[in-house]
C-alpha atoms as a PDB file:
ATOM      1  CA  UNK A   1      13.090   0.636   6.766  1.00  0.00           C
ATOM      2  CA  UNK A   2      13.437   1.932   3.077  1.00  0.00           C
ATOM      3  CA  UNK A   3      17.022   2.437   3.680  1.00  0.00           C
ATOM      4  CA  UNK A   4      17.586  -1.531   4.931  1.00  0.00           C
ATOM      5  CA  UNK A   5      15.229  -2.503   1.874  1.00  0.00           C
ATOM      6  CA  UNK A   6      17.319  -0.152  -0.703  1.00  0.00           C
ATOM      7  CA  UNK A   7      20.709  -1.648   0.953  1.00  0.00           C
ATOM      8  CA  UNK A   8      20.034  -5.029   1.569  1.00  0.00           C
ATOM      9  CA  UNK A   9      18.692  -5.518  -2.201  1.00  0.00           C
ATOM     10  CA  UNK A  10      21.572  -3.863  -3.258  1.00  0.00           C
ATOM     11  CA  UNK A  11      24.229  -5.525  -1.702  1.00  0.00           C
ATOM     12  CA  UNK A  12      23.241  -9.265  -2.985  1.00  0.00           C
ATOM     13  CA  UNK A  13      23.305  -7.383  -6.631  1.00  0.00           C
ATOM     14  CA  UNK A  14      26.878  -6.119  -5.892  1.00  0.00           C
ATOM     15  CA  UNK A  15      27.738  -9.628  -4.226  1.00  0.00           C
ATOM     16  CA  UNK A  16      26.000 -11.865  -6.879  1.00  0.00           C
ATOM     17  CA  UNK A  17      27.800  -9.660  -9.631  1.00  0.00           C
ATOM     18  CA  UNK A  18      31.766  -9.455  -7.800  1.00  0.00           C
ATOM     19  CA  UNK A  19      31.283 -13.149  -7.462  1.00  0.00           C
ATOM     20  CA  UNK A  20      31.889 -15.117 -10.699  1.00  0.00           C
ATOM     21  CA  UNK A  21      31.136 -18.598  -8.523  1.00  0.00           C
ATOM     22  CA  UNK A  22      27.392 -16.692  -8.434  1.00  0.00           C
ATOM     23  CA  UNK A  23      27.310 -16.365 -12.289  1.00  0.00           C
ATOM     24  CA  UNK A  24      24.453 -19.068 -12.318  1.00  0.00           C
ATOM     25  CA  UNK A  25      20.737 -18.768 -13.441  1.00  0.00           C
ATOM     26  CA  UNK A  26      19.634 -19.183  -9.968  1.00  0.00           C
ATOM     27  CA  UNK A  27      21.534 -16.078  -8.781  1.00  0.00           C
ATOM     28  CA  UNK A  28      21.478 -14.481 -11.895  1.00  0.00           C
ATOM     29  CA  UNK A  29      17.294 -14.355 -11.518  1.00  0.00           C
ATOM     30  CA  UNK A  30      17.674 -13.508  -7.832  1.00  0.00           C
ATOM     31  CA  UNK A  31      20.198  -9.942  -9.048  1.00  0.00           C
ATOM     32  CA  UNK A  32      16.830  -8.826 -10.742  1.00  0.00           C
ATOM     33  CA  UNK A  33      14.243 -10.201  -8.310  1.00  0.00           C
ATOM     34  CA  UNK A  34      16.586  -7.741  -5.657  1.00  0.00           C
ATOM     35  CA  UNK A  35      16.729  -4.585  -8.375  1.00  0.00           C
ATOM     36  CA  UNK A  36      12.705  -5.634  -9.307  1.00  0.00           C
ATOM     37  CA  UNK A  37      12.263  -5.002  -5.197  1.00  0.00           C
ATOM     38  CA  UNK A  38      13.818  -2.120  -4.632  1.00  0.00           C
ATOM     39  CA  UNK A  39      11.714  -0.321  -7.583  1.00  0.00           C
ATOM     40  CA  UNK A  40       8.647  -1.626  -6.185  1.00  0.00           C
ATOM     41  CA  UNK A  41       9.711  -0.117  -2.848  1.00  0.00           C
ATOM     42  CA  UNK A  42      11.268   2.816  -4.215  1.00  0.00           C
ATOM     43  CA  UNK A  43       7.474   3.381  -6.043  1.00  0.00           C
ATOM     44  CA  UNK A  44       5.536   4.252  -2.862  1.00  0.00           C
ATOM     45  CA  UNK A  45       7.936   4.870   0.155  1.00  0.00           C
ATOM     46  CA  UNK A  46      10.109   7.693  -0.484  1.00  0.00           C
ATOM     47  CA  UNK A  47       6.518   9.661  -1.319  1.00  0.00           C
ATOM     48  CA  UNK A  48       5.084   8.889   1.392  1.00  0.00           C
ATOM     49  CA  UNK A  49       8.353   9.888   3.262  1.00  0.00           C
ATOM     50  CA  UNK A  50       8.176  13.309   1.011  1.00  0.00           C
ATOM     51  CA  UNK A  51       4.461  13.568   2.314  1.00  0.00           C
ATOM     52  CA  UNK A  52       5.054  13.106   5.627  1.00  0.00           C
ATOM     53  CA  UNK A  53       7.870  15.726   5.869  1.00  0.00           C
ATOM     54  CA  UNK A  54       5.770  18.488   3.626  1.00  0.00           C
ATOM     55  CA  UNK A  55       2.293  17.453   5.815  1.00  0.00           C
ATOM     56  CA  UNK A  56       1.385  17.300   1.637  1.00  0.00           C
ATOM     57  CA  UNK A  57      -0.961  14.673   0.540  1.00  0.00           C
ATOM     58  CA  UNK A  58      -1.699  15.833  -2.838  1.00  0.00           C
ATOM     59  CA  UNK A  59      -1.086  13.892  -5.588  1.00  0.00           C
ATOM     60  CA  UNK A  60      -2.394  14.616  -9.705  1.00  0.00           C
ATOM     61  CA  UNK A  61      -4.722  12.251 -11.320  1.00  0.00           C
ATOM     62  CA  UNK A  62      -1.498  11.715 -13.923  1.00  0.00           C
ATOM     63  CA  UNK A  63       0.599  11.414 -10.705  1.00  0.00           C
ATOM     64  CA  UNK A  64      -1.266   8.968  -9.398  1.00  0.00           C
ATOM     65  CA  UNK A  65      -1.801   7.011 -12.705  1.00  0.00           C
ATOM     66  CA  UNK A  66       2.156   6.907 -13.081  1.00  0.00           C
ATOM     67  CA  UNK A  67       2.504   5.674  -9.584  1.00  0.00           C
ATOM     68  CA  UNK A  68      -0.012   3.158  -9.990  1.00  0.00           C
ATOM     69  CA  UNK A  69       1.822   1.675 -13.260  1.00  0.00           C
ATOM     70  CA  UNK A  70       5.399   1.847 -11.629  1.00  0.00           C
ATOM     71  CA  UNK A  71       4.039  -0.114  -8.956  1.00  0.00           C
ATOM     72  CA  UNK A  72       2.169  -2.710 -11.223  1.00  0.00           C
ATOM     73  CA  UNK A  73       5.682  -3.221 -13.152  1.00  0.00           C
ATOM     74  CA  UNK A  74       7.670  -3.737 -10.473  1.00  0.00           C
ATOM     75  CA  UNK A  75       4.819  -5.778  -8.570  1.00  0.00           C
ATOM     76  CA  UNK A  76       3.861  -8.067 -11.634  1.00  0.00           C
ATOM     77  CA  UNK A  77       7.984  -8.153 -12.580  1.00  0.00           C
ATOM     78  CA  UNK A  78       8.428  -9.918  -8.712  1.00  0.00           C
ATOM     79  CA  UNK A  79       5.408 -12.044  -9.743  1.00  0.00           C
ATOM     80  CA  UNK A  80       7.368 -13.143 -12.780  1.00  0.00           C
ATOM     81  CA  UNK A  81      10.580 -13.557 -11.460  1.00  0.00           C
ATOM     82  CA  UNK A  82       9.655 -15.541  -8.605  1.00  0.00           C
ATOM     83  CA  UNK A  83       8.000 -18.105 -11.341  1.00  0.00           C
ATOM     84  CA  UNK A  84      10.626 -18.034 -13.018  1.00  0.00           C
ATOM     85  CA  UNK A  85      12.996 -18.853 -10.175  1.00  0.00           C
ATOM     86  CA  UNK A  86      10.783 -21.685  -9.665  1.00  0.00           C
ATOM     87  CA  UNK A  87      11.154 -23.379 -13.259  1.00  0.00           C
ATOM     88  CA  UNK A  88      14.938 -22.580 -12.703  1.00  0.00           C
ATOM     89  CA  UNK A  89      14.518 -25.250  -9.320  1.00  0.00           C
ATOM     90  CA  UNK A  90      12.365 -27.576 -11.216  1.00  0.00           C
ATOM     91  CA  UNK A  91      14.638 -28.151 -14.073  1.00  0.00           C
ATOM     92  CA  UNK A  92      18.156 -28.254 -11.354  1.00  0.00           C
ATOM     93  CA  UNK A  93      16.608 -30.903  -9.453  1.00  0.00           C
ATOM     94  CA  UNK A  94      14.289 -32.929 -12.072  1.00  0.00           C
ATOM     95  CA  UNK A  95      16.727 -32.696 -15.155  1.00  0.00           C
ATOM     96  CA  UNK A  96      20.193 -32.294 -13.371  1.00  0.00           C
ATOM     97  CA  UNK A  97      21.949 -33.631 -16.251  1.00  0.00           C
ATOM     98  CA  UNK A  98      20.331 -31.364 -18.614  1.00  0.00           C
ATOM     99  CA  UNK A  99      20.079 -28.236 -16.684  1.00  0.00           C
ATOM    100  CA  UNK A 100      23.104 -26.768 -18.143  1.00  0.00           C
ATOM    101  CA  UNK A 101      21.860 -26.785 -21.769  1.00  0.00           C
ATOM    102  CA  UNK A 102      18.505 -25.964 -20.584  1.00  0.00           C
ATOM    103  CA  UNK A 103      19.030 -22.846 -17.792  1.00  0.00           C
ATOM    104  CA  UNK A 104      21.798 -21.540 -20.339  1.00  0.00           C
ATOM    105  CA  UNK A 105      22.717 -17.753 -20.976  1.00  0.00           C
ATOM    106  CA  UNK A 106      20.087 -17.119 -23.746  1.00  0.00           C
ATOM    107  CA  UNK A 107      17.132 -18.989 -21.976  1.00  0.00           C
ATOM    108  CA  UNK A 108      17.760 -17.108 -19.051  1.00  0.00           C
ATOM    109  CA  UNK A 109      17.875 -13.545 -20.715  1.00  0.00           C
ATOM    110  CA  UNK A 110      14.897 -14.442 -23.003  1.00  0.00           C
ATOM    111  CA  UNK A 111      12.996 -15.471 -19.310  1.00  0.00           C
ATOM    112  CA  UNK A 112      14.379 -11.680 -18.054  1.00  0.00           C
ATOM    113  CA  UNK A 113      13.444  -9.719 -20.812  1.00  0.00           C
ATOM    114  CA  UNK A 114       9.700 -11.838 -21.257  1.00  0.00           C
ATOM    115  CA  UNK A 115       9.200 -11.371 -17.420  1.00  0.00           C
ATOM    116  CA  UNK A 116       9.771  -7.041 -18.170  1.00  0.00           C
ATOM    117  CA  UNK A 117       7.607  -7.282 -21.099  1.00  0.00           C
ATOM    118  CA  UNK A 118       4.711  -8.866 -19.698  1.00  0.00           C
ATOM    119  CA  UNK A 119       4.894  -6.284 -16.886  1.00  0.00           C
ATOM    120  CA  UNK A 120       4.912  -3.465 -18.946  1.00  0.00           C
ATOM    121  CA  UNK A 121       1.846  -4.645 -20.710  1.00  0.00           C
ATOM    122  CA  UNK A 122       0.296  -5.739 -17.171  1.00  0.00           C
ATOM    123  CA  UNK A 123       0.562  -2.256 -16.066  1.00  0.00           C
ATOM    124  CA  UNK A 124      -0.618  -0.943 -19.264  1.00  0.00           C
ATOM    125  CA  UNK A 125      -3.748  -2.624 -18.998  1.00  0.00           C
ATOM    126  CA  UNK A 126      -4.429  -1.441 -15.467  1.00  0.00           C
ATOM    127  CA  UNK A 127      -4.096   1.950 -16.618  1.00  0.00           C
ATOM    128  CA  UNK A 128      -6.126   1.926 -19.349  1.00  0.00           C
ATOM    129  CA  UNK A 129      -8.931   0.340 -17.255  1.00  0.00           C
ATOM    130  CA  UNK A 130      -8.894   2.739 -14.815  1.00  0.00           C
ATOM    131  CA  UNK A 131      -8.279   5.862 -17.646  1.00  0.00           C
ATOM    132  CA  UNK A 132     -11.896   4.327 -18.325  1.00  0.00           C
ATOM    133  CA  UNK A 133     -13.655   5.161 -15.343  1.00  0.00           C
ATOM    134  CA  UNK A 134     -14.986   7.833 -13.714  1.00  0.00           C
ATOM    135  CA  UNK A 135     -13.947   8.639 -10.520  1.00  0.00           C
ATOM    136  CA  UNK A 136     -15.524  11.853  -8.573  1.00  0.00           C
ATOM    137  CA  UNK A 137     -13.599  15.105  -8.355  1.00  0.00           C
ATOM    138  CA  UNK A 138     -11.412  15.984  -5.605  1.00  0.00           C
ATOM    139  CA  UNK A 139     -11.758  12.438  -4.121  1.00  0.00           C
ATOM    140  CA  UNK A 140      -9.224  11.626  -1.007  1.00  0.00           C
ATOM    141  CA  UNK A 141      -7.798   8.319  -1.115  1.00  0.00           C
ATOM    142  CA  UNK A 142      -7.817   6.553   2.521  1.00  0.00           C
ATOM    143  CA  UNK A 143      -3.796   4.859   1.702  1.00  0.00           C
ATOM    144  CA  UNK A 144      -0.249   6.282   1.353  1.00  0.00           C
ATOM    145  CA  UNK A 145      -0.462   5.469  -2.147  1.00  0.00           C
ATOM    146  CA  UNK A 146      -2.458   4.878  -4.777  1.00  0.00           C
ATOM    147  CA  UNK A 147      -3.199   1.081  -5.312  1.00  0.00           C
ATOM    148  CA  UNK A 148      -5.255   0.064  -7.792  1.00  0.00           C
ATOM    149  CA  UNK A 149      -7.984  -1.496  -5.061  1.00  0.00           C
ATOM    150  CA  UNK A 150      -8.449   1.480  -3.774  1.00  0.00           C
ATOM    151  CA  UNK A 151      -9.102   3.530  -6.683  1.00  0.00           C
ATOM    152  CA  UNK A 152     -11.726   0.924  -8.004  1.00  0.00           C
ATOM    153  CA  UNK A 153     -13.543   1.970  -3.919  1.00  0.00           C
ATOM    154  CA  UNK A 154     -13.958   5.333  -5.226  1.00  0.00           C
ATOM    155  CA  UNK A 155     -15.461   4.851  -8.330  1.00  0.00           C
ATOM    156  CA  UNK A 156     -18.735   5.862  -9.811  1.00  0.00           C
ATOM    157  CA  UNK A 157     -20.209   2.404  -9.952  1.00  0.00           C
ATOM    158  CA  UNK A 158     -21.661  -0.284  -7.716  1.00  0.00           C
ATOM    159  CA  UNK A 159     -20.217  -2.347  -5.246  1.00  0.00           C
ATOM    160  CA  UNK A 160     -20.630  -5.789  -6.443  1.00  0.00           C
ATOM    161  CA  UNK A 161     -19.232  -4.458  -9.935  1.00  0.00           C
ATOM    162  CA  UNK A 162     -16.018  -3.019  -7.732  1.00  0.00           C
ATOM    163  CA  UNK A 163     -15.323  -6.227  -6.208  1.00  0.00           C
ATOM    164  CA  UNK A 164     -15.656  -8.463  -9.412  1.00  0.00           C
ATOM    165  CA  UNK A 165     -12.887  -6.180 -11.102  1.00  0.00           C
ATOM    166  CA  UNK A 166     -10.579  -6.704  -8.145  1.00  0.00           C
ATOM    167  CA  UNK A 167     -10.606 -10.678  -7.825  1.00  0.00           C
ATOM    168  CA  UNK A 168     -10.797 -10.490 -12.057  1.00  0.00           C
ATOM    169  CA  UNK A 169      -7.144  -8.045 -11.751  1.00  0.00           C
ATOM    170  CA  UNK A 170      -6.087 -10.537  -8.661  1.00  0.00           C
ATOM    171  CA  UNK A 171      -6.433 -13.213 -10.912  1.00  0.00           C
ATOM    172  CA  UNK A 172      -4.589 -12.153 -13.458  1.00  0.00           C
ATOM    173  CA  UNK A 173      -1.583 -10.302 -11.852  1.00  0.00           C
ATOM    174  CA  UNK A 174      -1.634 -13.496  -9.174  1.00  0.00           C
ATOM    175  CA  UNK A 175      -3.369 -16.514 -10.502  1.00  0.00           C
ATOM    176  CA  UNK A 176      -1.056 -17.415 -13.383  1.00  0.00           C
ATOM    177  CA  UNK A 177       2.208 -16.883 -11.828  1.00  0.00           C
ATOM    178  CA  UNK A 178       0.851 -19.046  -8.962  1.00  0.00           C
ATOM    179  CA  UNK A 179      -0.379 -21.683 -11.186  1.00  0.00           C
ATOM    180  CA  UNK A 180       3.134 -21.970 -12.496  1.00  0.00           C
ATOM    181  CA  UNK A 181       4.689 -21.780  -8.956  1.00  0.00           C
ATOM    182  CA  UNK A 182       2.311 -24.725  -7.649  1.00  0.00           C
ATOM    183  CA  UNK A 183       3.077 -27.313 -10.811  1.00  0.00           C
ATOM    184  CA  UNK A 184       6.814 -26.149 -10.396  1.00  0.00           C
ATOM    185  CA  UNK A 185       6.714 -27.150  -6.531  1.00  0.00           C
ATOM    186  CA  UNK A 186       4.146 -30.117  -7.697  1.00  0.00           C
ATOM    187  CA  UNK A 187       6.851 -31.818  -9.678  1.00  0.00           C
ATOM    188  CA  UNK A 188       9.970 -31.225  -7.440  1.00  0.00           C
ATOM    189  CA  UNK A 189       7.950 -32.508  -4.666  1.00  0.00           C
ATOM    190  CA  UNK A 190       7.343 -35.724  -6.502  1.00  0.00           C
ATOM    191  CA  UNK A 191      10.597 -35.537  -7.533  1.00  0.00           C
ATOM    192  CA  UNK A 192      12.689 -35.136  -4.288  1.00  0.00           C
ATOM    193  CA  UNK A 193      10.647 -37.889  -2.797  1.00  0.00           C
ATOM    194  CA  UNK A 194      11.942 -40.698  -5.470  1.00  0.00           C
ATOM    195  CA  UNK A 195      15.324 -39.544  -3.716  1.00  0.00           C
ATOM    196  CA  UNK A 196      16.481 -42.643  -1.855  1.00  0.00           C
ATOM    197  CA  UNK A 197      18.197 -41.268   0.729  1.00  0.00           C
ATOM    198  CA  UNK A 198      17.461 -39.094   3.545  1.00  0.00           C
ATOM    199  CA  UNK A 199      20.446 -36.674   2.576  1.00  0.00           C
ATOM    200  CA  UNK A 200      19.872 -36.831  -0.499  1.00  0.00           C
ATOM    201  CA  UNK A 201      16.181 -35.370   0.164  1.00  0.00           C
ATOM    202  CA  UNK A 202      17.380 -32.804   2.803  1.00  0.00           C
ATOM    203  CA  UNK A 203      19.970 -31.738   0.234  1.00  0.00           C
ATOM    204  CA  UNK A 204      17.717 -30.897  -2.572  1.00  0.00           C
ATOM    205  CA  UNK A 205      14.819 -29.574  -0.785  1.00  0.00           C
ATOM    206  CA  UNK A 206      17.559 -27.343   0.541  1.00  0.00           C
ATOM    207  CA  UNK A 207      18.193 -25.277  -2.430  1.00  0.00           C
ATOM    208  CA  UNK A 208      13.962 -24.416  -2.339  1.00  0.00           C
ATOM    209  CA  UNK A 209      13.712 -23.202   0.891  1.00  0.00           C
ATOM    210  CA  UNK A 210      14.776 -19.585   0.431  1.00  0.00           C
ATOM    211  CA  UNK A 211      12.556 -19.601  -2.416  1.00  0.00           C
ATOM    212  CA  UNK A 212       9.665 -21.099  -1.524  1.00  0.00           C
ATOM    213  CA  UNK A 213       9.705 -18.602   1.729  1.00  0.00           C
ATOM    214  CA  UNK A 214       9.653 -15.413  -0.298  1.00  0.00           C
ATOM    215  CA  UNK A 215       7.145 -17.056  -2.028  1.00  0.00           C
ATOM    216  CA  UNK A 216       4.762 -17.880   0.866  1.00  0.00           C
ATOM    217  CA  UNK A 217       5.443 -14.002   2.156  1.00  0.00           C
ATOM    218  CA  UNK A 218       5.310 -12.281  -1.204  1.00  0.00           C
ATOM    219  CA  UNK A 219       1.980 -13.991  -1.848  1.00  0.00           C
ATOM    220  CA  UNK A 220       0.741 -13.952   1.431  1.00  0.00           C
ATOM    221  CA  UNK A 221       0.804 -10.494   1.810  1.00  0.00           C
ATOM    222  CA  UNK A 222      -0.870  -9.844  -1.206  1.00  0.00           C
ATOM    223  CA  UNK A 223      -4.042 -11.769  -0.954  1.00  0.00           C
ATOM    224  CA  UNK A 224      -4.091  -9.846   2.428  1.00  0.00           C
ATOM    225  CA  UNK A 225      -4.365  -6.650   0.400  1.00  0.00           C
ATOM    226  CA  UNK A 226      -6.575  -8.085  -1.915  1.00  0.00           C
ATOM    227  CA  UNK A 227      -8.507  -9.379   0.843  1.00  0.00           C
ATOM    228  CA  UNK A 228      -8.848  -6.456   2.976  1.00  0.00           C
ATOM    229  CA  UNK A 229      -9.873  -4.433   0.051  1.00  0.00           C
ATOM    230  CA  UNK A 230     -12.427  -6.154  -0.718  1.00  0.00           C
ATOM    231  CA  UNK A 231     -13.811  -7.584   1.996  1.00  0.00           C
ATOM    232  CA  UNK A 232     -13.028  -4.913   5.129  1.00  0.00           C
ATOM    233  CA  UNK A 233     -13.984  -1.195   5.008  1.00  0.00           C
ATOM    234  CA  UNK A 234     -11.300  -0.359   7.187  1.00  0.00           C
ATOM    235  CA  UNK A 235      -9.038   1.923   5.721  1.00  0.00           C
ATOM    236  CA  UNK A 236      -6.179   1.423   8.480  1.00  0.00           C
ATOM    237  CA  UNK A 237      -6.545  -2.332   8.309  1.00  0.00           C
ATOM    238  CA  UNK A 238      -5.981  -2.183   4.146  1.00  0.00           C
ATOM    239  CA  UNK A 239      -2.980   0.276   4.871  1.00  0.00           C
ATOM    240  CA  UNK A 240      -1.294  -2.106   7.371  1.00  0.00           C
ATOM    241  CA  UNK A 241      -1.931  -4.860   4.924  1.00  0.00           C
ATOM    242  CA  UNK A 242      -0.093  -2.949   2.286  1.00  0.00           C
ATOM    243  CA  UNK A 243       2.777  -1.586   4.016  1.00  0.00           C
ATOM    244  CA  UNK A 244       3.946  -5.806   4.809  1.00  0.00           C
ATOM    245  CA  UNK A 245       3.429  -5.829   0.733  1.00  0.00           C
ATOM    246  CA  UNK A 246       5.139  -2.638  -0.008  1.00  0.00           C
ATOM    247  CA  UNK A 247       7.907  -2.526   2.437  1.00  0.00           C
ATOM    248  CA  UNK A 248       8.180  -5.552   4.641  1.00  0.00           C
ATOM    249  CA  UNK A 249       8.663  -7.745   2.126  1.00  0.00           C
ATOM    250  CA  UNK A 250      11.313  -6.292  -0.197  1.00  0.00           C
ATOM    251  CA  UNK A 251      13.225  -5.436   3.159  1.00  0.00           C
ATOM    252  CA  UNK A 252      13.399  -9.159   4.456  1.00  0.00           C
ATOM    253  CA  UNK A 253      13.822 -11.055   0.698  1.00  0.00           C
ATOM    254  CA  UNK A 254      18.001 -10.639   1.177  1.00  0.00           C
ATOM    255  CA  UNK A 255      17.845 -11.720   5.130  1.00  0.00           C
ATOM    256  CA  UNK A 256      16.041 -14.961   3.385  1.00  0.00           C
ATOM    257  CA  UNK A 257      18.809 -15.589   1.132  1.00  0.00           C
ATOM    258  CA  UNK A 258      21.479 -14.514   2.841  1.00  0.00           C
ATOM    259  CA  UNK A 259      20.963 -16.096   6.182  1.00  0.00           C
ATOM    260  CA  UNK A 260      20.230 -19.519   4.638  1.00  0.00           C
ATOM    261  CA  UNK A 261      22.825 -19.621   1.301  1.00  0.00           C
ATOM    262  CA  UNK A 262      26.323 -20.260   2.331  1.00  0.00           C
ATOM    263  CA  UNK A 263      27.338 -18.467  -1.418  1.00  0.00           C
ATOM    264  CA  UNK A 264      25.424 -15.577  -0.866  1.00  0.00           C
ATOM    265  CA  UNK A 265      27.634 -15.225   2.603  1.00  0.00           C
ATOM    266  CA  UNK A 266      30.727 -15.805   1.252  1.00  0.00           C
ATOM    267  CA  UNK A 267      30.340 -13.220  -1.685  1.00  0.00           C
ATOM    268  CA  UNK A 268      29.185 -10.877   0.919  1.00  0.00           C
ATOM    269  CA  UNK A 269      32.277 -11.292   3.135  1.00  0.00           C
ATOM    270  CA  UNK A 270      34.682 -10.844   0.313  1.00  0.00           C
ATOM    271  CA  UNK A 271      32.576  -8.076  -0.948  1.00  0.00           C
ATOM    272  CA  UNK A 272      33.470  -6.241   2.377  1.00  0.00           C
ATOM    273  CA  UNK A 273      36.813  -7.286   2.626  1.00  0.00           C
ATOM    274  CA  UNK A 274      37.523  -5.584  -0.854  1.00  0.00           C
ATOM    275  CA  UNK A 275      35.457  -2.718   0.527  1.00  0.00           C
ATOM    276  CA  UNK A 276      36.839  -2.143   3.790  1.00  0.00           C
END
């Protein structure tokens, strides 16, 4: 599965970038929403891989803050980019005409390098929230990796208090990006339907529906986690929750796109045919 995810990812880079028909911001976002998933996968999954084959499940208190931030970056950086991705869709089919001087090469570097900072500082602020707490010695963490949720389980302070940290984190890391995501959808919605014609509808809602499914599974999965975390005290049930975050995901985000984008197939093919 980690080797599909790393591949798959990696290919629509390699295609996207061999292509110069796929030198547009739309593609251009999607290259680093592919890299951003493979470093989120890359985060948890080759550990637990190196666990599994060692029967080791120790892991430092640094260790496990590192891993924690990592995963935060790239988590928050998908966030980002799939916002992003959205404003890029909302300004091709509500300004057409000015999507060009809008969407061009600057705009769309300053969005890259805004969605990376943000993350940086996202993760930074996890850490230094949990760097605050106190967490009992020798503890055993009931996941394959350590996610934020279930570090906030074992610390020294009440329930209710653990739970109102969790939606406060969801909220950030989710809420806003979301928020973005909805008024982007809200307007091309309103938009598309001023279309007069039928193919003219079915033509622009076309270019949203590879987005707007990573969206619905990205998010999905999430609020599962988040969910499970704090609502179930099942440890398996939060695990299975976070392996369709961790790994499902990132593995089926290029099947999306390249299944439904007649570019994307194209650029593959010729990528092959200049491999093979």
């Amino acid at each position: 599965m980690y080797l599909v995810t790393v591949l798959g990812n990696l290919l629509i880079v390699l295609a996207i970038s061999s292509d110069h028909h796929l030198h547009t911001p739309m593609y251009f976002f999607l290259s680093h929403l592919s890299l951003a998933d493979i470093g989120f996968t890359s985060t948890t999954i080759p550990k637990m891989i190196w666990d599994i084959h060692t029967h080791s499940r120790v892991i430092s208190y640094v260790g496990c803050l590192t891993q924690m931030s990592i995963f935060i970056l790239f988590g928050f950086l998908d966030n980002l980019l799939l916002t992003v991705m959205a404003y890029d869709r909302f300004v091709a089919i509500c300004h057409p005409l000015q999507y060009p001087v809008i969407m061009n090469a600057k705009v769309c570097g300053l969005m890259i390098f805004m969605s990376l900072f943000f993350s940086i500082l996202e993760s930074q602020l996890h850490c230094l929230i949990l760097s605050q707490i106190t967490f009992f010695m020798d503890v055993e963490i009931p996941h394959f990796f350590c996610d934020p949720s279930q570090l906030l389980n074992l610390a020294c302070f009440e329930i209710f208090t653990k739970n109102i940290l969790i939606y406060f984190i969801g909220a950030i890391s989710g809420g806003v990006p979301v928020l973005g995501i909805l008024f982007s959808y809200y307007r091309i919605i309103f938009s598309i339907l001023r279309v007069p014609t039928p193919g003219g509808k079915y033509k622009a809602f076309s270019t949203c529906v590879s987005h707007l499914s990573v969206v619905c599974l990205f998010y999905g999965t999430g609020v599962g986690v988040y969910l499970s975390s704090a609502v179930s005290h099942s440890p398996r049930k939060g695990a299975v929750a976070s392996v369709m975050y961790t790994a499902v995901t990132p593995m089926l985000n290029p099947f999306i796109y390249s299944l439904r984008n007649r570019d994307i197939k194209r650029a593959l093919q010729k990528l092959f045919r200049k491999t093979f």
